[in-house]
Each structure stands twice: as structure tokens, then as C-alpha cells.
N, C-alpha and C. Protein backbone atom coordinates (compact mmCIF):
# COMPACT_ATOMS: atom_id res chain seq x y z
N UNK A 1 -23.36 -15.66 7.60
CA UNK A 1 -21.90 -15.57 7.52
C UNK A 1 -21.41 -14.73 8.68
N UNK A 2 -21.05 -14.98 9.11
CA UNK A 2 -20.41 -14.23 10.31
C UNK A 2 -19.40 -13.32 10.35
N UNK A 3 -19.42 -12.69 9.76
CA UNK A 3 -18.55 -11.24 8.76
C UNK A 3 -18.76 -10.55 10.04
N UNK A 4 -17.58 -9.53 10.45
CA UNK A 4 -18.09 -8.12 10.98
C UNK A 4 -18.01 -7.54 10.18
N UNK A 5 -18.70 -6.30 10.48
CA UNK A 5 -18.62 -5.57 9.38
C UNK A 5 -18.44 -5.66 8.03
N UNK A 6 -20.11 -6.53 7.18
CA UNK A 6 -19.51 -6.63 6.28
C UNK A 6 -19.75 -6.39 4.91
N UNK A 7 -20.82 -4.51 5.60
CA UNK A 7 -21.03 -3.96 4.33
C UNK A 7 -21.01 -2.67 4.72
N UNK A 8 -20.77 -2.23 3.37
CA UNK A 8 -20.21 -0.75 3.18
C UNK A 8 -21.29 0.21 2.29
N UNK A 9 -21.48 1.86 2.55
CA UNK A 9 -21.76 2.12 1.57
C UNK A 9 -21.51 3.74 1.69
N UNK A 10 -21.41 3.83 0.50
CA UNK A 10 -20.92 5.48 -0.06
C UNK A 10 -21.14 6.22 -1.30
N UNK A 11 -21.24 7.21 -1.49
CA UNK A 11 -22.00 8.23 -1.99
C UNK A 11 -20.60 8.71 -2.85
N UNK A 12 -20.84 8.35 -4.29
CA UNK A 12 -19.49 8.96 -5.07
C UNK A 12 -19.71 9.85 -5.86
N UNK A 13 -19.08 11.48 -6.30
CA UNK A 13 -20.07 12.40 -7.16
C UNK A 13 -19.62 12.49 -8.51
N UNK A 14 -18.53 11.59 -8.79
CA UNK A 14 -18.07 11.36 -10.01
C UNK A 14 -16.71 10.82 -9.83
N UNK A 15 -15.99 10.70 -11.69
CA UNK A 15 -15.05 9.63 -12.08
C UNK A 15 -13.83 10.09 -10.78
N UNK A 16 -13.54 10.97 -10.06
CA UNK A 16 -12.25 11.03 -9.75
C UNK A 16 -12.42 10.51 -8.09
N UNK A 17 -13.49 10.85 -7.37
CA UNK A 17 -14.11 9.79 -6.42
C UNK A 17 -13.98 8.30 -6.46
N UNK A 18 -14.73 8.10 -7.92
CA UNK A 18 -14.46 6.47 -8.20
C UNK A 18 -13.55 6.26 -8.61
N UNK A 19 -12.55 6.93 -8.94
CA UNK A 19 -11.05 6.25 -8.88
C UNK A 19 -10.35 5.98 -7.55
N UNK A 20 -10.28 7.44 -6.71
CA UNK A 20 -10.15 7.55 -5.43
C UNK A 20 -10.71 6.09 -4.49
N UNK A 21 -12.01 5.87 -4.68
CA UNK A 21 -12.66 4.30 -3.92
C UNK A 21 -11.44 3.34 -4.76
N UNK A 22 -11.27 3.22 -5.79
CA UNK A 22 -10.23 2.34 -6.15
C UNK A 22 -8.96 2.06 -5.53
N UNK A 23 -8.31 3.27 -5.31
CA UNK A 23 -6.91 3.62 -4.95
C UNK A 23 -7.37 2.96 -3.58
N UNK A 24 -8.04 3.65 -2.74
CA UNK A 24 -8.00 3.46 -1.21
C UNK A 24 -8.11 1.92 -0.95
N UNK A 25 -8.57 0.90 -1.80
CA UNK A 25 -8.76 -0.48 -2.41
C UNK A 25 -7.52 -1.05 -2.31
N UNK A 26 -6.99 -0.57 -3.49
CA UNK A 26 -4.95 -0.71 -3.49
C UNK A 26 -4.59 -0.92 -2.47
N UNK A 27 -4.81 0.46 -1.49
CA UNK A 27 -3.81 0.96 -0.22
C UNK A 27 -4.07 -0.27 0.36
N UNK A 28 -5.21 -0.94 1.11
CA UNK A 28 -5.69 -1.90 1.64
C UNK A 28 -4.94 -3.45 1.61
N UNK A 29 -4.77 -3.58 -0.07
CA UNK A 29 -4.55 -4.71 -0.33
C UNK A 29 -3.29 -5.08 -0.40
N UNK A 30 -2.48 -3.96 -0.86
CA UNK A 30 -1.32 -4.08 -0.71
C UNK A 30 -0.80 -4.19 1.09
N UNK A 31 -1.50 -3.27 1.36
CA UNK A 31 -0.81 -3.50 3.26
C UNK A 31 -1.18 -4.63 3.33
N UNK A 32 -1.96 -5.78 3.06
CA UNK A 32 -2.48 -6.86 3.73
C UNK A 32 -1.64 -7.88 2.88
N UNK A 33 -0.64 -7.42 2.25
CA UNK A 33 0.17 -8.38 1.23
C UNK A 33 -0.17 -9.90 0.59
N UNK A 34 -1.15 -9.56 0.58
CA UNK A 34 -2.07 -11.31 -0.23
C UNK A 34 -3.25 -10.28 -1.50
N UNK A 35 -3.59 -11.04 -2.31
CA UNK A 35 -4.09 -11.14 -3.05
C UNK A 35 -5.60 -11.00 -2.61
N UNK A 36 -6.67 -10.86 -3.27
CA UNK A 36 -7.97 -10.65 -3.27
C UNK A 36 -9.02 -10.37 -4.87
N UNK A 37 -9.56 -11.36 -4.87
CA UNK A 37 -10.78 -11.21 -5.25
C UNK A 37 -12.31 -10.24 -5.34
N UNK A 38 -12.38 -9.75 -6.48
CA UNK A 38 -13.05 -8.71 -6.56
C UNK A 38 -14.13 -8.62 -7.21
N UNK A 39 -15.47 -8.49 -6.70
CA UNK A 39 -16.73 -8.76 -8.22
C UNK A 39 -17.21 -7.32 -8.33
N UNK A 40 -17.08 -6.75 -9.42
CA UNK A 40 -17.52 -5.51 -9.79
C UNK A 40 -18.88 -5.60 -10.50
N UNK A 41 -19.84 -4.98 -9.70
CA UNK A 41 -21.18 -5.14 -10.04
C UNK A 41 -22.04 -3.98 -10.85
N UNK A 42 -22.76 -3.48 -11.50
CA UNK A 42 -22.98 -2.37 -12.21
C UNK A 42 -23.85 -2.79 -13.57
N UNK A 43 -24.19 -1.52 -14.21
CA UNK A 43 -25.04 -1.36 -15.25
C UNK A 43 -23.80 -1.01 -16.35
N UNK A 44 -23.39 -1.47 -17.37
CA UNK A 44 -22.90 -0.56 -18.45
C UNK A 44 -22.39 1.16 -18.07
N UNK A 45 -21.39 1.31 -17.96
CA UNK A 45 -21.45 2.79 -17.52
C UNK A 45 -21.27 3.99 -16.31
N UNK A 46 -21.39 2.26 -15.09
CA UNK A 46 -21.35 3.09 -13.74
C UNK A 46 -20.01 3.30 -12.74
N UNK A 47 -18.88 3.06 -13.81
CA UNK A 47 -17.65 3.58 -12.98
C UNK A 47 -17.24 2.40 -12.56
N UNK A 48 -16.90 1.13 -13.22
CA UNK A 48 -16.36 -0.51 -12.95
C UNK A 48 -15.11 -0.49 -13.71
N UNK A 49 -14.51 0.47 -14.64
CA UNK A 49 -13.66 0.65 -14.95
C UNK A 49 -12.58 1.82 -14.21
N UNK A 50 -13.56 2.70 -14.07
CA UNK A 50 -12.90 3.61 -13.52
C UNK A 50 -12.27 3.34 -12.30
N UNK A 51 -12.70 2.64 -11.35
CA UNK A 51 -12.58 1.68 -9.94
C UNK A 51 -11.50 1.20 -9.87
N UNK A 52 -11.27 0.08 -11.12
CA UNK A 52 -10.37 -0.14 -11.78
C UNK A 52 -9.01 0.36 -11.77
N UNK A 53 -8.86 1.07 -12.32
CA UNK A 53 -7.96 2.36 -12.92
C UNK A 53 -7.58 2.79 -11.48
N UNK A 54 -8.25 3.27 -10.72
CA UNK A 54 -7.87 3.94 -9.54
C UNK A 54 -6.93 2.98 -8.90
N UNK A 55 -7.56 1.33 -9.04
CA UNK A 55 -6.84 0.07 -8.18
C UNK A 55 -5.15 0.46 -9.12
N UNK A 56 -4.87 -0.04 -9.91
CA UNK A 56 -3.25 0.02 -10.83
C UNK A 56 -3.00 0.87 -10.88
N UNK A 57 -3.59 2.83 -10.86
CA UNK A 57 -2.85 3.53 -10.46
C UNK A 57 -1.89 3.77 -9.19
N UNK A 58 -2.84 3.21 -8.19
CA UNK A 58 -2.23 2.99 -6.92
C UNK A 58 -1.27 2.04 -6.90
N UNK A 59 -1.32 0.88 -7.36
CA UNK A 59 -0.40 0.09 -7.53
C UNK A 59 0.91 0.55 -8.33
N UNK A 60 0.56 1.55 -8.74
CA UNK A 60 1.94 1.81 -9.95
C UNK A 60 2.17 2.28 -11.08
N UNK A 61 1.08 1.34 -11.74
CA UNK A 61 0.56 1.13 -13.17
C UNK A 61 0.44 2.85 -13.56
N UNK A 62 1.22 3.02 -15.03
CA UNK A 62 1.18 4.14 -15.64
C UNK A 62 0.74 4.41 -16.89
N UNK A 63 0.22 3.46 -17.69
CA UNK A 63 -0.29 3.49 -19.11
C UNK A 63 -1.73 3.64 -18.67
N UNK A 64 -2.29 3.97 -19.84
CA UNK A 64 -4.12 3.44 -19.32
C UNK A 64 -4.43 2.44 -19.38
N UNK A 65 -5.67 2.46 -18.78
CA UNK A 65 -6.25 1.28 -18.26
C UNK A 65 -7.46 1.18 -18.78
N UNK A 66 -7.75 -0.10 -19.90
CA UNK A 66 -8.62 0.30 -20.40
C UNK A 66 -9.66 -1.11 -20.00
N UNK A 67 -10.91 -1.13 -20.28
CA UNK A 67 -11.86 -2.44 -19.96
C UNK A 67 -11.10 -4.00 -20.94
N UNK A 68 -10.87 -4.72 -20.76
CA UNK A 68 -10.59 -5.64 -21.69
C UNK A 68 -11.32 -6.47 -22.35
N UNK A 69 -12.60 -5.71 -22.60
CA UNK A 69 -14.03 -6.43 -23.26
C UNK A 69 -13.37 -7.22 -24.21
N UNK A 70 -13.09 -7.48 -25.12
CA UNK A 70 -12.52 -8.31 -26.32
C UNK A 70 -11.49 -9.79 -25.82
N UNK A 71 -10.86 -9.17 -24.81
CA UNK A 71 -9.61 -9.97 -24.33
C UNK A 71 -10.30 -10.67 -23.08
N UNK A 72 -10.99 -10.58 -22.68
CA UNK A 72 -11.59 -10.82 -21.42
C UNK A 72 -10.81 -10.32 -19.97
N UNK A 73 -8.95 -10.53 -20.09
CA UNK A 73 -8.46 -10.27 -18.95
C UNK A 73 -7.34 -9.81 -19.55
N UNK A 74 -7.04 -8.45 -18.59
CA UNK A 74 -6.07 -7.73 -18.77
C UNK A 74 -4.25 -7.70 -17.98
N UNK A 75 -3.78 -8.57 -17.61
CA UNK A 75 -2.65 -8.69 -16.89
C UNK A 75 -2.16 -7.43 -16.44
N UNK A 76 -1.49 -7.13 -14.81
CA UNK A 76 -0.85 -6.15 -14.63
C UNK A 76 0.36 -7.36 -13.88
N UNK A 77 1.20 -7.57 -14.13
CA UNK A 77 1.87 -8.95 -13.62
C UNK A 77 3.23 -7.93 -13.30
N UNK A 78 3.65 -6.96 -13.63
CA UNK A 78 4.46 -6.22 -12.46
C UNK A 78 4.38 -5.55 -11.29
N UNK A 79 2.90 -5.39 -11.20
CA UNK A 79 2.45 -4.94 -10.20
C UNK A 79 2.75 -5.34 -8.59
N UNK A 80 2.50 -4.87 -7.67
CA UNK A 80 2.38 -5.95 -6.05
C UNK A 80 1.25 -5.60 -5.38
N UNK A 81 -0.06 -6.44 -5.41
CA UNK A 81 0.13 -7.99 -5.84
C UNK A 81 0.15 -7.64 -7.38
N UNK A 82 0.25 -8.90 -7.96
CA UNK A 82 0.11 -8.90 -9.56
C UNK A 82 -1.51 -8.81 -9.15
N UNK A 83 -2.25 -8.14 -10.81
CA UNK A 83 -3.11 -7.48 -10.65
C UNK A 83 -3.95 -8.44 -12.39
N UNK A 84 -4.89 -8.46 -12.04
CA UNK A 84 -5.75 -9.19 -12.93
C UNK A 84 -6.82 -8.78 -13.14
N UNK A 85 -7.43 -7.91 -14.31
CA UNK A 85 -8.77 -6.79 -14.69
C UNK A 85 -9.48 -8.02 -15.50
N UNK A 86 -10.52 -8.20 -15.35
CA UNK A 86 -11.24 -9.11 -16.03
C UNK A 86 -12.17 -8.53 -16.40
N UNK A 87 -13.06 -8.68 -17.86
CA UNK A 87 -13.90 -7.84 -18.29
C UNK A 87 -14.99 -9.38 -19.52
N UNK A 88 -15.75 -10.43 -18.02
CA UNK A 88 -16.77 -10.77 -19.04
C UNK A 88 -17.74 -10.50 -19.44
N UNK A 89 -18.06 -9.33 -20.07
CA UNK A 89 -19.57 -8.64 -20.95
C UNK A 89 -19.68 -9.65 -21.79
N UNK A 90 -18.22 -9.90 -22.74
CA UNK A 90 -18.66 -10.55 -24.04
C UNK A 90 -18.55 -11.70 -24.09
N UNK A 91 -18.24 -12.47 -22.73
CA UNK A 91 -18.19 -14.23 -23.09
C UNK A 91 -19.62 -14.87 -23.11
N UNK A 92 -19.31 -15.87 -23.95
CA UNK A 92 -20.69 -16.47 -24.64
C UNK A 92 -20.67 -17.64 -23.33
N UNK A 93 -20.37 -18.49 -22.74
CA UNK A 93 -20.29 -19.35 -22.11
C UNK A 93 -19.21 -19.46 -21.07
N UNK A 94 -19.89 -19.36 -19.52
CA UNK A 94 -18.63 -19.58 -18.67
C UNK A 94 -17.27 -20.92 -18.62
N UNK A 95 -18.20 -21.63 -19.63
CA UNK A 95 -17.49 -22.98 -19.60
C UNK A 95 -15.91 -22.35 -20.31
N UNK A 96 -15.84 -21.07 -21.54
CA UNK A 96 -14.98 -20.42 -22.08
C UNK A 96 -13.59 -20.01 -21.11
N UNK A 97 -14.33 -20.08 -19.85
CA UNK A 97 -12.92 -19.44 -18.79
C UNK A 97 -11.82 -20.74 -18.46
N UNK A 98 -12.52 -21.75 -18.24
CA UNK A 98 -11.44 -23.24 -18.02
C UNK A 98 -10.91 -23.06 -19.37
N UNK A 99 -11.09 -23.01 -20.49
CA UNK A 99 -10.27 -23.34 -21.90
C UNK A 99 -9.00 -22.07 -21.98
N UNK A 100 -9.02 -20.72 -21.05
CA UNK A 100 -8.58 -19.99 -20.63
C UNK A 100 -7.37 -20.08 -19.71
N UNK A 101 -7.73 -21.02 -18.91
CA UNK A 101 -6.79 -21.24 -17.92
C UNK A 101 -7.81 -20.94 -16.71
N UNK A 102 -8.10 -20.06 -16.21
CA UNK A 102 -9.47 -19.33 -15.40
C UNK A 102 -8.83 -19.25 -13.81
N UNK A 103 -8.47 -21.05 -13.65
CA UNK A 103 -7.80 -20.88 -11.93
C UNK A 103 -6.80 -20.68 -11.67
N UNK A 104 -5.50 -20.76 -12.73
CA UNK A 104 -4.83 -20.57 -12.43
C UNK A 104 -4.00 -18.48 -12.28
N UNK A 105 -5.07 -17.75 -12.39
CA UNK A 105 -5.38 -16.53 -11.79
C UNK A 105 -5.41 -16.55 -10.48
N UNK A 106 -6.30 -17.52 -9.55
CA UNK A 106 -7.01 -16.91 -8.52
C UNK A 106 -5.66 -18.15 -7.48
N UNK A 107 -4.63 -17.59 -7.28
CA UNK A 107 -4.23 -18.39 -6.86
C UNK A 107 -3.56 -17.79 -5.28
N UNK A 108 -4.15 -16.67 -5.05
CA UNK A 108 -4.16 -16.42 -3.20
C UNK A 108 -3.59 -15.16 -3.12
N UNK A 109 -2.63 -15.18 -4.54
CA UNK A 109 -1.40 -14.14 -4.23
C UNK A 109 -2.01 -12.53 -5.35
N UNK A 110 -2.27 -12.81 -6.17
CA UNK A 110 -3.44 -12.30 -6.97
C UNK A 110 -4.49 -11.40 -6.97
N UNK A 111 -4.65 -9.97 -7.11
CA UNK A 111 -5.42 -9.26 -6.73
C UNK A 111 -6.29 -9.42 -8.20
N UNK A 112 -7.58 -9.52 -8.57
CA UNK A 112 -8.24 -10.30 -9.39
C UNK A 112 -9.81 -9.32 -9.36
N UNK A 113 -9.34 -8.40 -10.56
CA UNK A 113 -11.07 -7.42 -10.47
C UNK A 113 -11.89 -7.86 -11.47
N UNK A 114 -13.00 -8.21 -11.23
CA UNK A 114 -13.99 -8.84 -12.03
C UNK A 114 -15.11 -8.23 -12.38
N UNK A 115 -15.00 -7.73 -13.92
CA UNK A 115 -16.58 -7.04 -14.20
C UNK A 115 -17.21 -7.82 -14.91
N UNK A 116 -18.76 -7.96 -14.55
CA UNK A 116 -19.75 -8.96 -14.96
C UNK A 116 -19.59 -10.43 -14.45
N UNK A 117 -19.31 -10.30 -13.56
CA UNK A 117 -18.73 -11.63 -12.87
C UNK A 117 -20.17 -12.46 -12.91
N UNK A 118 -21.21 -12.23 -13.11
CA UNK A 118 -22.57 -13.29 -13.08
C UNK A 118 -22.26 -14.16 -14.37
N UNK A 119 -21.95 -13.65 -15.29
CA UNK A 119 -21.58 -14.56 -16.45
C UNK A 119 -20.42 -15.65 -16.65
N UNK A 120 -19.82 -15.41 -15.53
CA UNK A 120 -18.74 -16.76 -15.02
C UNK A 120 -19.32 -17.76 -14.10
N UNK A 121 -20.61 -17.60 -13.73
CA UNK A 121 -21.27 -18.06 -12.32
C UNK A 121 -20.61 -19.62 -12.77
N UNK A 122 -20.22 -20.22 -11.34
CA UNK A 122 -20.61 -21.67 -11.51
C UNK A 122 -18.36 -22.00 -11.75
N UNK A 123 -18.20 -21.20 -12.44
CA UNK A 123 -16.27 -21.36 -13.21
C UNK A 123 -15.78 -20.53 -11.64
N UNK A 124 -16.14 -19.24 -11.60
CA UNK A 124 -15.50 -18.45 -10.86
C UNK A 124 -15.15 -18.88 -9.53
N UNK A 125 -14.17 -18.21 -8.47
CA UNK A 125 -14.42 -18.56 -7.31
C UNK A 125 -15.59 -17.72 -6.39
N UNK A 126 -15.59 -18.00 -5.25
CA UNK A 126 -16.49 -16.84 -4.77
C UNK A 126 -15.31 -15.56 -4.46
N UNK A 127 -16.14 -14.29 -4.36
CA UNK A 127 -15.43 -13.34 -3.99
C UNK A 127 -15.13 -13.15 -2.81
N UNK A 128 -14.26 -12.29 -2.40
CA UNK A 128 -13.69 -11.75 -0.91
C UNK A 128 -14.61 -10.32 -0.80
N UNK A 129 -14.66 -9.37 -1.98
CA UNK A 129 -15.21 -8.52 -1.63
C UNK A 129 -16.27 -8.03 -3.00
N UNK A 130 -17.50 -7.69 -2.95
CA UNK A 130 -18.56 -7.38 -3.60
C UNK A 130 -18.12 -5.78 -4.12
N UNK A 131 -18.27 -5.21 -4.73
CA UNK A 131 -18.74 -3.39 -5.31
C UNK A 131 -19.86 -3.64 -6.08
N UNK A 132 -21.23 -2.97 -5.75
CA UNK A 132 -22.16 -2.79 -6.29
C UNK A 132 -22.13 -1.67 -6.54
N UNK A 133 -22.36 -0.69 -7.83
CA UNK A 133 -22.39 0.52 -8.15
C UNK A 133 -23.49 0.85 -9.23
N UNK A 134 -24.12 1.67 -8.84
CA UNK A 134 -25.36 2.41 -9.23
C UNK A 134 -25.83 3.46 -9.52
N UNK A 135 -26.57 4.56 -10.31
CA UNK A 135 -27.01 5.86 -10.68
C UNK A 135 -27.55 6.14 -9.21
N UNK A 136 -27.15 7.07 -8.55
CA UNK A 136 -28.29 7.92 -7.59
C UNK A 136 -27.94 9.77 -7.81
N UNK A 137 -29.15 10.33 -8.14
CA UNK A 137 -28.82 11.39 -8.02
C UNK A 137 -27.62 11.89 -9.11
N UNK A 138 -26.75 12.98 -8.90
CA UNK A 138 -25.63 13.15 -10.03
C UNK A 138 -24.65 12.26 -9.95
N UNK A 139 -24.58 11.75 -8.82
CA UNK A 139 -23.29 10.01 -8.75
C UNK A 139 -23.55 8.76 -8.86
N UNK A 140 -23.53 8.47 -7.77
CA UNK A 140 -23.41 6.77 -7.97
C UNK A 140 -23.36 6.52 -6.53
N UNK A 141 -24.28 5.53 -6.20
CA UNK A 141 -24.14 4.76 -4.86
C UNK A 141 -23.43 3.47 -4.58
N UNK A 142 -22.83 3.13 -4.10
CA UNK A 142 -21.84 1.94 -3.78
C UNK A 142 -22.15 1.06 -3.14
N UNK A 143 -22.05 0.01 -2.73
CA UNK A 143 -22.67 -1.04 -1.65
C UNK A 143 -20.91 -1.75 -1.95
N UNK A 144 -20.10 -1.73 -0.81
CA UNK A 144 -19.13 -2.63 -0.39
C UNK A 144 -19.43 -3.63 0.03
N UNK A 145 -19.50 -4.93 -0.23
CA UNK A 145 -19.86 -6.22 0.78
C UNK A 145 -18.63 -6.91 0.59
N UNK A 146 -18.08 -7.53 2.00
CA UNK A 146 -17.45 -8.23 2.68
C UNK A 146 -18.19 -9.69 2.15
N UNK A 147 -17.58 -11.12 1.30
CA UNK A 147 -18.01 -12.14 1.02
C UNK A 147 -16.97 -13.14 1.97
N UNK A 148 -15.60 -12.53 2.51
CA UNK A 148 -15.54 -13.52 3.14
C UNK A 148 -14.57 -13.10 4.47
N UNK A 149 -13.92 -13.42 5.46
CA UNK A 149 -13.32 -12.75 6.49
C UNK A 149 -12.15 -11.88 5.87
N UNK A 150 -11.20 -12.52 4.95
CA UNK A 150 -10.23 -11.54 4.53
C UNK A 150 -10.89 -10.55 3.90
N UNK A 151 -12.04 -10.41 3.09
CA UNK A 151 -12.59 -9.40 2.63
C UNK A 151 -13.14 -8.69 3.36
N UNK A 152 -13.83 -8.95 5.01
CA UNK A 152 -14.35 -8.09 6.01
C UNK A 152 -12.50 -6.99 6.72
N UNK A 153 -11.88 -7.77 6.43
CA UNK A 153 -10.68 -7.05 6.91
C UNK A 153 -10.47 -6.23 6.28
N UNK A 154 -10.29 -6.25 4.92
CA UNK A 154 -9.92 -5.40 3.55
C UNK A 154 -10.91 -4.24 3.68
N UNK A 155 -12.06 -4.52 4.32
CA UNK A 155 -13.07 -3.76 3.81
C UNK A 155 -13.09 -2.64 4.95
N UNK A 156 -13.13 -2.62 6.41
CA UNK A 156 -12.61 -2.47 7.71
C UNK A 156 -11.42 -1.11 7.39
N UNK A 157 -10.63 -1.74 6.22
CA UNK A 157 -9.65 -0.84 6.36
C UNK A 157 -9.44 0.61 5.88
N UNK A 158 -10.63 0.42 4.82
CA UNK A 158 -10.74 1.43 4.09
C UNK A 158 -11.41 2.62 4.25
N UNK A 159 -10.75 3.47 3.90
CA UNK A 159 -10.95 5.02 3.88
C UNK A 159 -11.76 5.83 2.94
N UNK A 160 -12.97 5.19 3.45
CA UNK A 160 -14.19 5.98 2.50
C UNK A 160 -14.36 7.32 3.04
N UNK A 161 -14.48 7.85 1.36
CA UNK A 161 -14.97 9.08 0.89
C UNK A 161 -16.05 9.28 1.25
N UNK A 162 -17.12 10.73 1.45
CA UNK A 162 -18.41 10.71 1.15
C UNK A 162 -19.47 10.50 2.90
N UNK A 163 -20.73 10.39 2.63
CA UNK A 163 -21.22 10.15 3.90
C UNK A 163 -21.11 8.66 4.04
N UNK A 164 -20.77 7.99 5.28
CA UNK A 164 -20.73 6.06 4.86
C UNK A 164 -21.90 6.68 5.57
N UNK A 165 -22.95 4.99 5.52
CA UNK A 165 -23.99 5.05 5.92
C UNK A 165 -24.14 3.72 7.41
């Protein structure tokens, strides 16, 4: 793929960091006034919510923000862009997201965060930008990947925390 630059990585030492990587996410997406696609990658536990949270705080958003395990997707539709938290842990079958509606989410304008996104494989679109997040040490290690040129831009723009590597 011919990405520049089109991976990231950083060293977070807890929840207000990984909100912070969120926000600076926002800042990004909103300057670039289009929508983006997001696969949030992780173990149970490693700050895919919190990431989250940081993204709609920045955007605006003032209630909490909670995972929408049950609901699968959480609407922030006042937001700019409108903002879409997706949470499939608990879907039994990706085929479940078309009976959903599923594409008519990802429609350009749409900022669209996806946790457990392997369990949509095949329904989903591809992503613009990857977050892999992981236990290292007392934080968490990050891997940003760039999946497609608007996501190498998005990614380019941001103002990481921490040592990048």
C-alpha cells in the first residue's frame, strides 16, 4: 500500500492519556471535515472505550460515554462529523449488521469507531485508520496504522503524546 507514513506508535500511562490520544483524533478529523472510519483493536479492558470518550468529548459530547455492548451502536448525530461508537463483543453473526442497516453509517461524512471490528469481518468496510492497544508495562502500547491515504493524512496530523517510536 503505498501509505506514507503509515504507522504510529505510543506509549500511554493511563485513562487520561487515552482519552487525550482520542481527543487529538477529534482535533484531526474534524479539521479534515469528512468522516472516517475507525477499528479499535484490544483485549477486554485496554482503553477502546476510553479512546472513545476522549473522540465525543472533543467533539462536544457532554453526557457519558458509555461502550454500547447490548445496543451494538451508539449515535452521537449532533456532533461534527456525526459520530458513530460501535461496540460488536456481543453480536452472534456479522450477517446481524445488514438487518441493522450497517452501510448506511459509513457513508463518507461519518466519523465511525469500531470495537471488535473482527466480528463484522466480511459486512464491514475496510478502515481508514487501525488503533491497536495493548498491556506494556503500567500502560498500554498503541500501534496507529494508516489503512488508507485519508487515514495516512489523519494520522500525519496528530499530536502524539509520549515517546513516538
Amino acid at each position: 500500500m503505498g501509505i506514507m507514513g503509515n504507522e504510529r506508535r505510543v506509549f500511554l500511562q493511563g485513562e487520561a492519556e487515552t482519552e487525550h490520544l482520542g481527543r487529538e483524533l477529534a482535533r484531526s478529523v474534524a479539521k479534515s471535515g469528512r468522516g472516517l472510519v475507525v477499528y479499535l483493536d484490544g483485549d477486554l479492558g485496554m482503553g477502546k472505550t476510553t479512546l472513545s470518550r476522549g473522540v465525543m468529548r472533543e467533539l462536544g459530547h457532554k453526557g457519558a460515554v458509555k461502550s454500547p455492548t447490548y445496543t451494538l451502536v451508539e449515535p452521537y448525530e449532533t456532533l461534527n462529523p456525526p459520530t458513530y461508537h460501535f461496540d460488536l463483543y456481543r453480536l452472534g453473526d456479522a450477517e446481524e449488521l445488514e438487518y441493522m442497516g450497517i452501510r448506511d453509517y459509513f457513508s463518507g461524512e461519518n466519523l465511525c469507531l469500531i470495537e471488535w471490528p473482527e466480528r463484522g469481518k466480511g459486512i464491514l468496510p475496510e478502515p481508514d485508520l487501525e488503533i491497536h492497544l495493548e498491556t506494556q508495562a503500567e500502560g498500554r502500547s498503541v500501534v496507529l496504522r494508516a489503512r488508507s491515504d485519508y487515514g495516512a493524512r489523519v494520522l500525519n496530523e496528530l499530536e502524539l503524546i509520549g515517546p513516538a517510536q
